[in-house]
PDB file of N, CA and C in Angstrom:
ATOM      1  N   UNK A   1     120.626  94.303  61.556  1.00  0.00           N
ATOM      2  CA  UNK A   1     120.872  94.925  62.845  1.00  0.00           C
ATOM      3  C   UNK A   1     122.372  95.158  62.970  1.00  0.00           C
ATOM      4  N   UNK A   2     122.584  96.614  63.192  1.00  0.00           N
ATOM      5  CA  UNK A   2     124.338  96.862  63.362  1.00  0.00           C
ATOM      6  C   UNK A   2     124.345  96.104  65.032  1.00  0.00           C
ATOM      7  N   UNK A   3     126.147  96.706  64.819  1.00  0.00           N
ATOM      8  CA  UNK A   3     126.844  96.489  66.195  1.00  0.00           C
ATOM      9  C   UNK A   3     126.145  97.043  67.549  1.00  0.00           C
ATOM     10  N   UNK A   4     126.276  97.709  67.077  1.00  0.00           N
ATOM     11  CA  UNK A   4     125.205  98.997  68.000  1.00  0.00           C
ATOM     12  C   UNK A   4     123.929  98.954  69.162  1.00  0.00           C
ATOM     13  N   UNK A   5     123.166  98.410  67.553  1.00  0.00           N
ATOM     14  CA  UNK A   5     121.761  97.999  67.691  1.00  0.00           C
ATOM     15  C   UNK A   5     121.889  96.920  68.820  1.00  0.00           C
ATOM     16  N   UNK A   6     122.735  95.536  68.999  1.00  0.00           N
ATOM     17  CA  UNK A   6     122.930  94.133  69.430  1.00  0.00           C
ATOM     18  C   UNK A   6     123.718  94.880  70.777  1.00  0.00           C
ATOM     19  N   UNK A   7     124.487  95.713  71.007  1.00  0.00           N
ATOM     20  CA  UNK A   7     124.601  96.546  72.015  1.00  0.00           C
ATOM     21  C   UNK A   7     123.599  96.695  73.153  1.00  0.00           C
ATOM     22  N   UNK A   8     122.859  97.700  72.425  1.00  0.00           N
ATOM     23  CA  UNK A   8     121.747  98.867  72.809  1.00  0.00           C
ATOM     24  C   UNK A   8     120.714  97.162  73.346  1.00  0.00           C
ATOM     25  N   UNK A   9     120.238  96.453  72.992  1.00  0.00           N
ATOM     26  CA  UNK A   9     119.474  95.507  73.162  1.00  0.00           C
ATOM     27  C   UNK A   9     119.751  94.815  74.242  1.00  0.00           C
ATOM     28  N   UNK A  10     121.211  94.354  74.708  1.00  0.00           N
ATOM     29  CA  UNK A  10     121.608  93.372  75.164  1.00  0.00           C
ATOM     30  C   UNK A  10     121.707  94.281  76.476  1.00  0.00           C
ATOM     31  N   UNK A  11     122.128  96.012  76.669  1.00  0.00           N
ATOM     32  CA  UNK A  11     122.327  96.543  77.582  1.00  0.00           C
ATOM     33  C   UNK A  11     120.372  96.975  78.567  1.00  0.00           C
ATOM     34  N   UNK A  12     119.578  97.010  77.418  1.00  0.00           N
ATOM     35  CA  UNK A  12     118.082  96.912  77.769  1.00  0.00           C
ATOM     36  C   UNK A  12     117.396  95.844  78.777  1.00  0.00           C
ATOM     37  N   UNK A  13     118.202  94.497  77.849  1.00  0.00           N
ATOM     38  CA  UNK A  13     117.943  93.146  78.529  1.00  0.00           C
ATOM     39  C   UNK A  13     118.898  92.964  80.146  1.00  0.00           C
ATOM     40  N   UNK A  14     119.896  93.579  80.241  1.00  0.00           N
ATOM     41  CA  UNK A  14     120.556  93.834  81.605  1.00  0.00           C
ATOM     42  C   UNK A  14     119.867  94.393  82.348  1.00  0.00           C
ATOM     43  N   UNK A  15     119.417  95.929  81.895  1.00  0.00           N
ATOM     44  CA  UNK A  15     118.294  96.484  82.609  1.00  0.00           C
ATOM     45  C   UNK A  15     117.622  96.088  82.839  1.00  0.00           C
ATOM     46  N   UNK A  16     116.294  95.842  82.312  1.00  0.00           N
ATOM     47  CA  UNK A  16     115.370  95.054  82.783  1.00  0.00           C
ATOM     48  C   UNK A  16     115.441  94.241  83.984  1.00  0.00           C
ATOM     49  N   UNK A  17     116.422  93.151  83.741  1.00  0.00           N
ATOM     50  CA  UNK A  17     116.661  91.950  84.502  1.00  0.00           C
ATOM     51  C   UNK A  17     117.201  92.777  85.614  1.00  0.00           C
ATOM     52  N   UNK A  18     117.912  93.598  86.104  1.00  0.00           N
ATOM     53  CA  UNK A  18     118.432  94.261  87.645  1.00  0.00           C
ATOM     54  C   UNK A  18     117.107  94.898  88.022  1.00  0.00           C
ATOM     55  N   UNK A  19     116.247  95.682  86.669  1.00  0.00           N
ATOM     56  CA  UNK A  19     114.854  96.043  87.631  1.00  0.00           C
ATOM     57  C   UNK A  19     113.513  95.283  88.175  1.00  0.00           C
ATOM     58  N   UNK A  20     114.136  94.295  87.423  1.00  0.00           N
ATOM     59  CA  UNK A  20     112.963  93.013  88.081  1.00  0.00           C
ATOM     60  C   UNK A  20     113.580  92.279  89.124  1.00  0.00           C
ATOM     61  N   UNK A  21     114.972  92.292  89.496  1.00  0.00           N
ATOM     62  CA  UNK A  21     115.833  91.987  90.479  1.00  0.00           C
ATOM     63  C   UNK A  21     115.497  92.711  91.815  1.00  0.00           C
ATOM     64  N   UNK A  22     115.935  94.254  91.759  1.00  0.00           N
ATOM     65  CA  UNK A  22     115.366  95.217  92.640  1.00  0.00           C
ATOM     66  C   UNK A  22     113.754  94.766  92.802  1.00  0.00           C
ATOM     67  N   UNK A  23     113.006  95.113  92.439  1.00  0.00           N
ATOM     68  CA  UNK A  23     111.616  94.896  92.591  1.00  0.00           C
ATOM     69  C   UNK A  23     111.206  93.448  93.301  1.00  0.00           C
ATOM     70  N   UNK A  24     111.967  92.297  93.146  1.00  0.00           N
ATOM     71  CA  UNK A  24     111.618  91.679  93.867  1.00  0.00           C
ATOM     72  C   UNK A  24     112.206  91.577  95.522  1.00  0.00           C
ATOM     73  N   UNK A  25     113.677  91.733  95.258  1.00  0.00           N
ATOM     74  CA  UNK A  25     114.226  92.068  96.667  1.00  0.00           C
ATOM     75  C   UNK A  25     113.364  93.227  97.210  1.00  0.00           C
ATOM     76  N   UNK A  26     112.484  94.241  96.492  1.00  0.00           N
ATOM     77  CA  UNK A  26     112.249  95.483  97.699  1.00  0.00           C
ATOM     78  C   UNK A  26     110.633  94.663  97.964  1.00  0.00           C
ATOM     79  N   UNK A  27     110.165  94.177  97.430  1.00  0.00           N
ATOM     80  CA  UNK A  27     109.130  93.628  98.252  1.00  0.00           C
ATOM     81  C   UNK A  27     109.121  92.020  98.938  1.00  0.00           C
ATOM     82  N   UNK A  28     109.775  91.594  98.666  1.00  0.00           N
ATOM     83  CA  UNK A  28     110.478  90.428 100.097  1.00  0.00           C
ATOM     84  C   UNK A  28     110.839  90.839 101.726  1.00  0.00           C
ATOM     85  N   UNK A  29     111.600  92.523 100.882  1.00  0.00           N
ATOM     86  CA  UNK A  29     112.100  93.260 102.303  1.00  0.00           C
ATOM     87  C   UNK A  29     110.902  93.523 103.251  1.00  0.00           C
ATOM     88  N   UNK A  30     109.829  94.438 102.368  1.00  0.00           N
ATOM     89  CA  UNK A  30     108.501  94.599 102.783  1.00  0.00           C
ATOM     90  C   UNK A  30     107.419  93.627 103.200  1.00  0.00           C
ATOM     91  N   UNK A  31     107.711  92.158 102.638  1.00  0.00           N
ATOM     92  CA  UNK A  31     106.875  91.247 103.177  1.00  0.00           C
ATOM     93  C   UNK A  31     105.753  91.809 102.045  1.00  0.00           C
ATOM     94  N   UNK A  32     106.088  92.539 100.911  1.00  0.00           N
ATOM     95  CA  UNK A  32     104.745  92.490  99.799  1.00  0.00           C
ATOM     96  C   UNK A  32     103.813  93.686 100.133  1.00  0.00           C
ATOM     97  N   UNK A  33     103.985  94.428 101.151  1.00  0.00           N
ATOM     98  CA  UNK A  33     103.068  95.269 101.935  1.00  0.00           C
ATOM     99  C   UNK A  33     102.906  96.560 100.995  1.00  0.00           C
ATOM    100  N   UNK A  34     103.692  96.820  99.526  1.00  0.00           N
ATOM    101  CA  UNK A  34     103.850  98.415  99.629  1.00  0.00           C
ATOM    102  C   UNK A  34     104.546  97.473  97.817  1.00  0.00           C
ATOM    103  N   UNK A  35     103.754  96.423  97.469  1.00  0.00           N
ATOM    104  CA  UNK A  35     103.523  96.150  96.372  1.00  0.00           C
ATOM    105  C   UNK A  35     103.390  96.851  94.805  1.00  0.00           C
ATOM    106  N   UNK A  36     102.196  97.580  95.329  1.00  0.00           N
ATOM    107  CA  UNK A  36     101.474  98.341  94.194  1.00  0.00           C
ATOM    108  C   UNK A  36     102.359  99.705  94.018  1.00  0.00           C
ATOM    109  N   UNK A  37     103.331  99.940  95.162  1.00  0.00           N
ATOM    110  CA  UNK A  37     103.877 100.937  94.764  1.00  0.00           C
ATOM    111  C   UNK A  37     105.504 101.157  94.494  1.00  0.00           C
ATOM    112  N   UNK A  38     105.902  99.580  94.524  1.00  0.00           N
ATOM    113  CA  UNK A  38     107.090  99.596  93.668  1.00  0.00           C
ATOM    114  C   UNK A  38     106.852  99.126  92.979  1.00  0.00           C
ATOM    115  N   UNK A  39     105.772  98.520  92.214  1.00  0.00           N
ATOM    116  CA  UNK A  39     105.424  98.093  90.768  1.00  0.00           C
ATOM    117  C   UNK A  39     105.246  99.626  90.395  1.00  0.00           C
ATOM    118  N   UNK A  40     104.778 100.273  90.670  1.00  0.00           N
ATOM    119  CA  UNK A  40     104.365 101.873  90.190  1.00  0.00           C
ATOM    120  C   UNK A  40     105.575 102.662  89.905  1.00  0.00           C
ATOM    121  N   UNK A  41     106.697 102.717  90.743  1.00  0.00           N
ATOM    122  CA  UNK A  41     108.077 103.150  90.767  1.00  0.00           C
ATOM    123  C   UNK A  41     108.543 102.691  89.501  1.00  0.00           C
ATOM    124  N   UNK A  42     108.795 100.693  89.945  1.00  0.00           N
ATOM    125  CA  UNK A  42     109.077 100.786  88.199  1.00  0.00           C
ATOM    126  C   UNK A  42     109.263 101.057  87.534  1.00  0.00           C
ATOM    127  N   UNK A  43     107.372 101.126  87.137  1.00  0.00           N
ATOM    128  CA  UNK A  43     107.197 101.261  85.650  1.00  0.00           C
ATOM    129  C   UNK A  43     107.421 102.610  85.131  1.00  0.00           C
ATOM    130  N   UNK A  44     107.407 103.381  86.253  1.00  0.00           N
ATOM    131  CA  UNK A  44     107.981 105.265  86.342  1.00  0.00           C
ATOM    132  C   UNK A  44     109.720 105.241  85.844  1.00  0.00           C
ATOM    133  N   UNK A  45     110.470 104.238  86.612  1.00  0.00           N
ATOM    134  CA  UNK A  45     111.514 104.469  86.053  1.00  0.00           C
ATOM    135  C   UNK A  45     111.984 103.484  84.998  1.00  0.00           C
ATOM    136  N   UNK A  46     111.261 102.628  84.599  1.00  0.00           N
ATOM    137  CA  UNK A  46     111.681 101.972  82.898  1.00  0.00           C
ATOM    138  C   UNK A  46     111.445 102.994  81.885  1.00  0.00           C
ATOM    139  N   UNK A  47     109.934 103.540  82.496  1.00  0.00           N
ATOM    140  CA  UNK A  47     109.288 104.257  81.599  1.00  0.00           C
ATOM    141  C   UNK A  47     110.423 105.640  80.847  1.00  0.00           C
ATOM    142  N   UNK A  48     110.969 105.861  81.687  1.00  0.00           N
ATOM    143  CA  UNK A  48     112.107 107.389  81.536  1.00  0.00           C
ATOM    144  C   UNK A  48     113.269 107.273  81.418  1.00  0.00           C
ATOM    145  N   UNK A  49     113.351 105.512  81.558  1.00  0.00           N
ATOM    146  CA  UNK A  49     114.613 105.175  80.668  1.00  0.00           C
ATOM    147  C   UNK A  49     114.775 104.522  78.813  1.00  0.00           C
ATOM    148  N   UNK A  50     113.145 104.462  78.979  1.00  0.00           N
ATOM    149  CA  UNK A  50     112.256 103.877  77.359  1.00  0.00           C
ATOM    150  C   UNK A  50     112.462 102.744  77.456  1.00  0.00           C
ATOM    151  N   UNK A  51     112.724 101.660  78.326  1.00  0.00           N
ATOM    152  CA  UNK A  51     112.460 100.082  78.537  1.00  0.00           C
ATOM    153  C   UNK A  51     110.886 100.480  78.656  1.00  0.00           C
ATOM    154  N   UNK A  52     110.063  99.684  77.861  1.00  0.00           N
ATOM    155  CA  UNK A  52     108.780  99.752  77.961  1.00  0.00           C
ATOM    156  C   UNK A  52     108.601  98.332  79.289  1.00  0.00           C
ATOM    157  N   UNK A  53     107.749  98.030  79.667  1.00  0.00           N
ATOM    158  CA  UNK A  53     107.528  96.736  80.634  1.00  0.00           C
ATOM    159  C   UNK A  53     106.634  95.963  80.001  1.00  0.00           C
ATOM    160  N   UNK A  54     106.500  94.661  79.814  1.00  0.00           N
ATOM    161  CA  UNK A  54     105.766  93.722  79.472  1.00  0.00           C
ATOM    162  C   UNK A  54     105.551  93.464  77.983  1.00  0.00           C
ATOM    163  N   UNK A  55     106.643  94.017  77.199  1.00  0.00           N
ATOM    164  CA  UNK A  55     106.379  94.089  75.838  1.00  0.00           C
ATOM    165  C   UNK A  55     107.682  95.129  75.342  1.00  0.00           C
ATOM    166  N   UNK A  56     108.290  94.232  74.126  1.00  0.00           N
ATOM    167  CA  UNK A  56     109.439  94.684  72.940  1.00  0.00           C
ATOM    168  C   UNK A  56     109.028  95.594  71.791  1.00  0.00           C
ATOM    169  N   UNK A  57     109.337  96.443  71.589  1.00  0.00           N
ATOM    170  CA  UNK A  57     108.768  97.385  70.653  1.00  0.00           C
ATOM    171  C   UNK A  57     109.747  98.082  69.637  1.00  0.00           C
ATOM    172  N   UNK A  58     109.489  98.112  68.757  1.00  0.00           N
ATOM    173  CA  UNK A  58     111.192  98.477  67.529  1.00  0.00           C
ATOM    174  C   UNK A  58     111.279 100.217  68.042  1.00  0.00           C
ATOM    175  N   UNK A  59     112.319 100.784  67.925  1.00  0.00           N
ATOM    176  CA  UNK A  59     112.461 102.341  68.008  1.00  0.00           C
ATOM    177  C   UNK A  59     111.981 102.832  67.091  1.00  0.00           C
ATOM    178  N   UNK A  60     111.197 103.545  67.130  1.00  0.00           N
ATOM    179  CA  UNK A  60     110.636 104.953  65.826  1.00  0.00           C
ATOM    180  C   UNK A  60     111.763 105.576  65.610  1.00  0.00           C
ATOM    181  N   UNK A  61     112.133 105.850  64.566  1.00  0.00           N
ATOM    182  CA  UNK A  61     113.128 106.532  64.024  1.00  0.00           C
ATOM    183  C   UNK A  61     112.846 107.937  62.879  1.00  0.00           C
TER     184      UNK A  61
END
């Protein structure tokens, strides 16, 4: 694994962790009410940043 690679990983693992951050502050705010649809947001915006959710996956190259 280059420099790069240990980069690109470590900046994924930041991500993640601020979008599971957000996600829990926005449904605390909500009292949980509107759940299903910032889990849905989410996974819409990991998804289009290529953080997959719930699972590590090597890049196709």
């Amino acid at each position: 694994m280059g420099i790069f690679d240990k980069f690109k990983s470590q900046a994924r693992h930041k991500g993640k962790q601020g979008s599971d951050t957000a996600e829990e502050r926005m449904n605390e705010r909500t009292g949980g009410k509107y759940e299903d649809q910032v889990d849905s947001g989410q996974q819409r915006v990991e998804g289009s940043l290529g953080m997959d959710r719930d699972r590590d996956r090597p890049e196709q190259q």
